[in-house]
N, C-alpha and C. Protein backbone atom coordinates (compact mmCIF):
# COMPACT_ATOMS: atom_id res chain seq x y z
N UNK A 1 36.92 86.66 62.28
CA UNK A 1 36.61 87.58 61.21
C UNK A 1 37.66 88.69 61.21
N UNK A 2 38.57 88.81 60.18
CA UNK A 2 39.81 89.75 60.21
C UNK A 2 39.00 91.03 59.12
N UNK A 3 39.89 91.78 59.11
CA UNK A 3 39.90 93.55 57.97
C UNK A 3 40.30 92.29 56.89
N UNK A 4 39.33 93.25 55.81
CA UNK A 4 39.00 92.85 54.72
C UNK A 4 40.32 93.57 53.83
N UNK A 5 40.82 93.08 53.11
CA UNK A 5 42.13 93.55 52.17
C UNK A 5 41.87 94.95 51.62
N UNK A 6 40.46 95.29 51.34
CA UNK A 6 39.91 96.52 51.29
C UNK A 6 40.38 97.26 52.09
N UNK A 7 39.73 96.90 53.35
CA UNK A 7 40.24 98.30 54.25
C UNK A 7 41.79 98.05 54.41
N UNK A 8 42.96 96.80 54.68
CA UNK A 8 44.00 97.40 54.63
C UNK A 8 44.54 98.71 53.68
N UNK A 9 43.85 97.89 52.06
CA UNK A 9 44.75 98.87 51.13
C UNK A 9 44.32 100.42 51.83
N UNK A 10 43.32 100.81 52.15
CA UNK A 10 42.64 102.00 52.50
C UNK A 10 43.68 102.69 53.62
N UNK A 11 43.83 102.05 54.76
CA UNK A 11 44.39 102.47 55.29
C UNK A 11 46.26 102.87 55.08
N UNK A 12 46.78 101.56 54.68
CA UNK A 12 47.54 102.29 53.54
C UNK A 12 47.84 103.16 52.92
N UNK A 13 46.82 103.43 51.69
CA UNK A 13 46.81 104.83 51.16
C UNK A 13 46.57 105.98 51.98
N UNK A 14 45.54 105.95 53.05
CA UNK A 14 45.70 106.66 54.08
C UNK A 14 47.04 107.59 54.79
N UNK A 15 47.60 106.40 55.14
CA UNK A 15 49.10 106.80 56.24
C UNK A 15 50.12 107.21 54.85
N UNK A 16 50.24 106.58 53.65
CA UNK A 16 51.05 107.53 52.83
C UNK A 16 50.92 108.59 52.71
N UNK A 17 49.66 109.02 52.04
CA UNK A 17 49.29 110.60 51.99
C UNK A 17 49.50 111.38 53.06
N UNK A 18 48.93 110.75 54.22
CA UNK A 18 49.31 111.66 55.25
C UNK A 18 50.70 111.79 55.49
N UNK A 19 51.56 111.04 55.37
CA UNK A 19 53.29 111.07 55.35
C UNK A 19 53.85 111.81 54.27
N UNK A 20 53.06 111.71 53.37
CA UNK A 20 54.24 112.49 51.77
C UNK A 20 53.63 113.76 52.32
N UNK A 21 52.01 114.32 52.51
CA UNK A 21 51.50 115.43 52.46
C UNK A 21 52.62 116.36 53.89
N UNK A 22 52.33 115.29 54.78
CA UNK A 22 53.08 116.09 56.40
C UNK A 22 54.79 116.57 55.79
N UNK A 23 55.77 115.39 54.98
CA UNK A 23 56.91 115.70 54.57
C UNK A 23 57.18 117.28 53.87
N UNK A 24 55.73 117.41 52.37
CA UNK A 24 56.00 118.25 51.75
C UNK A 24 55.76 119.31 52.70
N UNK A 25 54.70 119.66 53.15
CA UNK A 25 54.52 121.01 54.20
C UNK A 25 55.37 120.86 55.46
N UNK A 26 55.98 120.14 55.91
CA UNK A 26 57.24 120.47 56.49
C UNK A 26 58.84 121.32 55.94
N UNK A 27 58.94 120.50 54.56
CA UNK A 27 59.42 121.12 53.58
C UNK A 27 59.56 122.58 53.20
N UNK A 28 58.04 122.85 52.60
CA UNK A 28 57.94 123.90 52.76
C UNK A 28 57.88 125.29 53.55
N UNK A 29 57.76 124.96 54.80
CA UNK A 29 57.90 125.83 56.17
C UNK A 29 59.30 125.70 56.56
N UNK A 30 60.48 124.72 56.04
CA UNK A 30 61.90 125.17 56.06
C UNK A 30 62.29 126.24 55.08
N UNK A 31 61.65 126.37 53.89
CA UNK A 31 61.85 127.26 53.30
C UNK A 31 61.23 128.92 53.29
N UNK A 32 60.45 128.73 54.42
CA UNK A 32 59.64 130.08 54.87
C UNK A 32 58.19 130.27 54.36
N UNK A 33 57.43 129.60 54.14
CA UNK A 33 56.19 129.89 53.40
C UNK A 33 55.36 129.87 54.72
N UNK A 34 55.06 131.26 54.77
CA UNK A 34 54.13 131.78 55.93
C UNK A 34 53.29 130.74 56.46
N UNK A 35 52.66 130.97 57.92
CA UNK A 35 52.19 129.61 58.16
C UNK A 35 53.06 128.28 58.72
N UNK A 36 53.59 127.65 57.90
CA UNK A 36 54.43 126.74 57.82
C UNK A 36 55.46 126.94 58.73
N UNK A 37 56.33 127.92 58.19
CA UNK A 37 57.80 127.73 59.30
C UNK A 37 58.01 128.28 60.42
N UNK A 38 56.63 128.47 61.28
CA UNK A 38 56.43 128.45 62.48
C UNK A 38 56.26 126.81 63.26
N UNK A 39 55.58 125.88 62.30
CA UNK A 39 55.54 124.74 62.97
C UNK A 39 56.17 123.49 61.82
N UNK A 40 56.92 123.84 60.78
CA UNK A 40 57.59 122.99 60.30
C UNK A 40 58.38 121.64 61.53
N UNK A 41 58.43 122.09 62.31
CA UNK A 41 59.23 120.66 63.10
C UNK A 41 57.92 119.70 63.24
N UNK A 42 57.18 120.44 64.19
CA UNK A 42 56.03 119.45 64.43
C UNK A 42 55.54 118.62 63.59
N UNK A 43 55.34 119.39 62.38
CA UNK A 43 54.59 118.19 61.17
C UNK A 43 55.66 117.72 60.84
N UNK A 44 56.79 118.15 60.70
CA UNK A 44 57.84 116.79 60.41
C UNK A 44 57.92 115.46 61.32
N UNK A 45 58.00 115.63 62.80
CA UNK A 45 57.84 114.65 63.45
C UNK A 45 56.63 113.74 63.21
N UNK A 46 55.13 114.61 63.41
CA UNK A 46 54.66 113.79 63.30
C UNK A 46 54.40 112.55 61.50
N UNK A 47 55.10 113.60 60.94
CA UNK A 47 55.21 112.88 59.77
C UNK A 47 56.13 111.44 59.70
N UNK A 48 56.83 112.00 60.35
CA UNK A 48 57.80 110.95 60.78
C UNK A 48 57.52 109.98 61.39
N UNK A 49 56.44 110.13 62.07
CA UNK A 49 55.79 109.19 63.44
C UNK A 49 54.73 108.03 61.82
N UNK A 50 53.78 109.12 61.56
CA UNK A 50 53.07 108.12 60.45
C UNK A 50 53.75 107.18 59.74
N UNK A 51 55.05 107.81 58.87
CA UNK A 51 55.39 107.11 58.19
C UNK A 51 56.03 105.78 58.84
N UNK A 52 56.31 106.12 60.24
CA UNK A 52 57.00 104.94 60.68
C UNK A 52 56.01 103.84 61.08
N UNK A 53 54.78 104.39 61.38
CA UNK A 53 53.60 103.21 61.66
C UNK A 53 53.26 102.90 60.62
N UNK A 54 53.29 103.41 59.07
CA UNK A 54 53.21 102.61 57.79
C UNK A 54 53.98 101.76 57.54
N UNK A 55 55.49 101.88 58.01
CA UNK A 55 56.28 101.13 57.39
C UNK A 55 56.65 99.91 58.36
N UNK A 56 55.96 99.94 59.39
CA UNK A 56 55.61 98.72 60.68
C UNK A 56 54.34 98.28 60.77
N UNK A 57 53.54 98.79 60.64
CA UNK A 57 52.00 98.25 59.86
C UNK A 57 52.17 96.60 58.37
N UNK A 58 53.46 98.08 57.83
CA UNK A 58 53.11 97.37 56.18
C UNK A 58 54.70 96.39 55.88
N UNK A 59 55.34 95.90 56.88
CA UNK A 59 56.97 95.41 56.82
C UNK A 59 57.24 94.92 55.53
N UNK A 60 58.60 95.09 55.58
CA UNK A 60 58.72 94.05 54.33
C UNK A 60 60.54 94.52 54.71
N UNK A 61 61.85 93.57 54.84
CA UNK A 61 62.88 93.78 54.98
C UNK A 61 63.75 94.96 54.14
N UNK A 62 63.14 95.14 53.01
CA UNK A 62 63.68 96.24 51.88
C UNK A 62 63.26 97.45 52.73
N UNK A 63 62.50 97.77 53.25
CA UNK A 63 62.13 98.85 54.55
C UNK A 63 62.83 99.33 55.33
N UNK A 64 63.55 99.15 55.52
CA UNK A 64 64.85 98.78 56.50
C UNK A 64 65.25 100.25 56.40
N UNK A 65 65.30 100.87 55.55
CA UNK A 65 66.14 102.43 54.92
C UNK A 65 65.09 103.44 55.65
N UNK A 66 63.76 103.22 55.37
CA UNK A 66 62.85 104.33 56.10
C UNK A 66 62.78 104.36 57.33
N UNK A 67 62.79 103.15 58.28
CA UNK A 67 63.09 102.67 59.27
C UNK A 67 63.55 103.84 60.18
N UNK A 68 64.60 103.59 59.39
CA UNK A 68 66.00 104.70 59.78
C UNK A 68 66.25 105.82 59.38
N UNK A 69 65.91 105.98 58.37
CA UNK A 69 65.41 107.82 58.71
C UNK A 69 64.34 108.61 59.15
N UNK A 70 63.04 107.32 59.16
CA UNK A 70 62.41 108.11 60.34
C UNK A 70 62.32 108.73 61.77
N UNK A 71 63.32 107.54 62.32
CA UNK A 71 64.10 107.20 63.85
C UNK A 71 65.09 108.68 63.51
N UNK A 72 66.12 108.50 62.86
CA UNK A 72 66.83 109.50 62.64
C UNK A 72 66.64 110.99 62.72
N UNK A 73 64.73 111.23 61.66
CA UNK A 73 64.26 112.72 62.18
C UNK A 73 63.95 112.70 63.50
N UNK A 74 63.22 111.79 64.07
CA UNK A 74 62.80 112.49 65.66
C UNK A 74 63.78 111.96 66.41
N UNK A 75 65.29 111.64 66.31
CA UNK A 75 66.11 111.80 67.38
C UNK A 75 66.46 112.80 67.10
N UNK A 76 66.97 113.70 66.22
CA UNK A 76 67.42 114.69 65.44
C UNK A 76 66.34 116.00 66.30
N UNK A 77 65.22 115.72 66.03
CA UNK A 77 64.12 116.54 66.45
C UNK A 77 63.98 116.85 67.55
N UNK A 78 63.53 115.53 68.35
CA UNK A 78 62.90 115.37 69.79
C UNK A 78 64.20 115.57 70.67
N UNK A 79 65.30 114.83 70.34
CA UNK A 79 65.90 114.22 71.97
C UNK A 79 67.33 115.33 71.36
N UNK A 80 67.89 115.93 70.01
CA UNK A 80 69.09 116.30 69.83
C UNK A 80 68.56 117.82 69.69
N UNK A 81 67.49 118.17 69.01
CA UNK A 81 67.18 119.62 69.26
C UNK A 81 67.75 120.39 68.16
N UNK A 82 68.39 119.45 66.82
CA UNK A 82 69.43 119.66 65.85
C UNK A 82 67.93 120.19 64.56
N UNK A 83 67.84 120.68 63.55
CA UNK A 83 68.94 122.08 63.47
C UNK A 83 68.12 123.31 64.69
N UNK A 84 69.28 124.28 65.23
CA UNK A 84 68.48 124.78 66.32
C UNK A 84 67.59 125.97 65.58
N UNK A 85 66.65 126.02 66.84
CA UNK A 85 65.40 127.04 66.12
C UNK A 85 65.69 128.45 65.33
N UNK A 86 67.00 129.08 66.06
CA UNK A 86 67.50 130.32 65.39
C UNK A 86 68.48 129.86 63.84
N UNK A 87 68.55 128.83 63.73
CA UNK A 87 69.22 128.20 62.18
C UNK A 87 68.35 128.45 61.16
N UNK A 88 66.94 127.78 61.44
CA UNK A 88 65.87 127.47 60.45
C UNK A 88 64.77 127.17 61.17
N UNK A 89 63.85 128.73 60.70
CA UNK A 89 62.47 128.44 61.05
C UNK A 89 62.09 128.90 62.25
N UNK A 90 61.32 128.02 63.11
CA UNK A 90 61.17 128.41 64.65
C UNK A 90 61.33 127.07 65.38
């Protein structure tokens, strides 16, 4: 007995929203909107993290591009430390 196509699409729509929503308020806390650009990195990563379990959840070879710029923010983030905290934000 597998998940019913129901709950995939669900979850689906799920991990997008949570990926576009985490992108835009990351977004916005690079640009200073109180709140926000104290922890703009964090929700970017983890935005980054969702979108990348959507787009390995949901494969398809045309994918290939998000792939890689998700990998790209949290090496950028996590392991390079790039842009530094006194550049933008905290």
């Amino acid at each position: 007995m597998g998940i019913s196509t129901t709950a995939v699409q669900w979850i689906g729509i799920i991990l997008v929203a949570l990926a576009t929503l985490g992108f835009v308020l990351s977004g916005l806390g690079v640009f200073g909107v109180p709140g926000l650009s104290e922890i703009w990195r964090t929700v970017a990563e983890v935005s980054a993290g969702v979108s990348l379990l959507l787009l390995v959840l949901f494969w398809h070879p045309w994918l290939i591009m998000g792939v890689l710029l998700d990998m790209g923010i949290l090496v950028a983030f996590l392991w390079v430390k790039w842009p530094p905290a006194d550049q933008i934000g905290s």
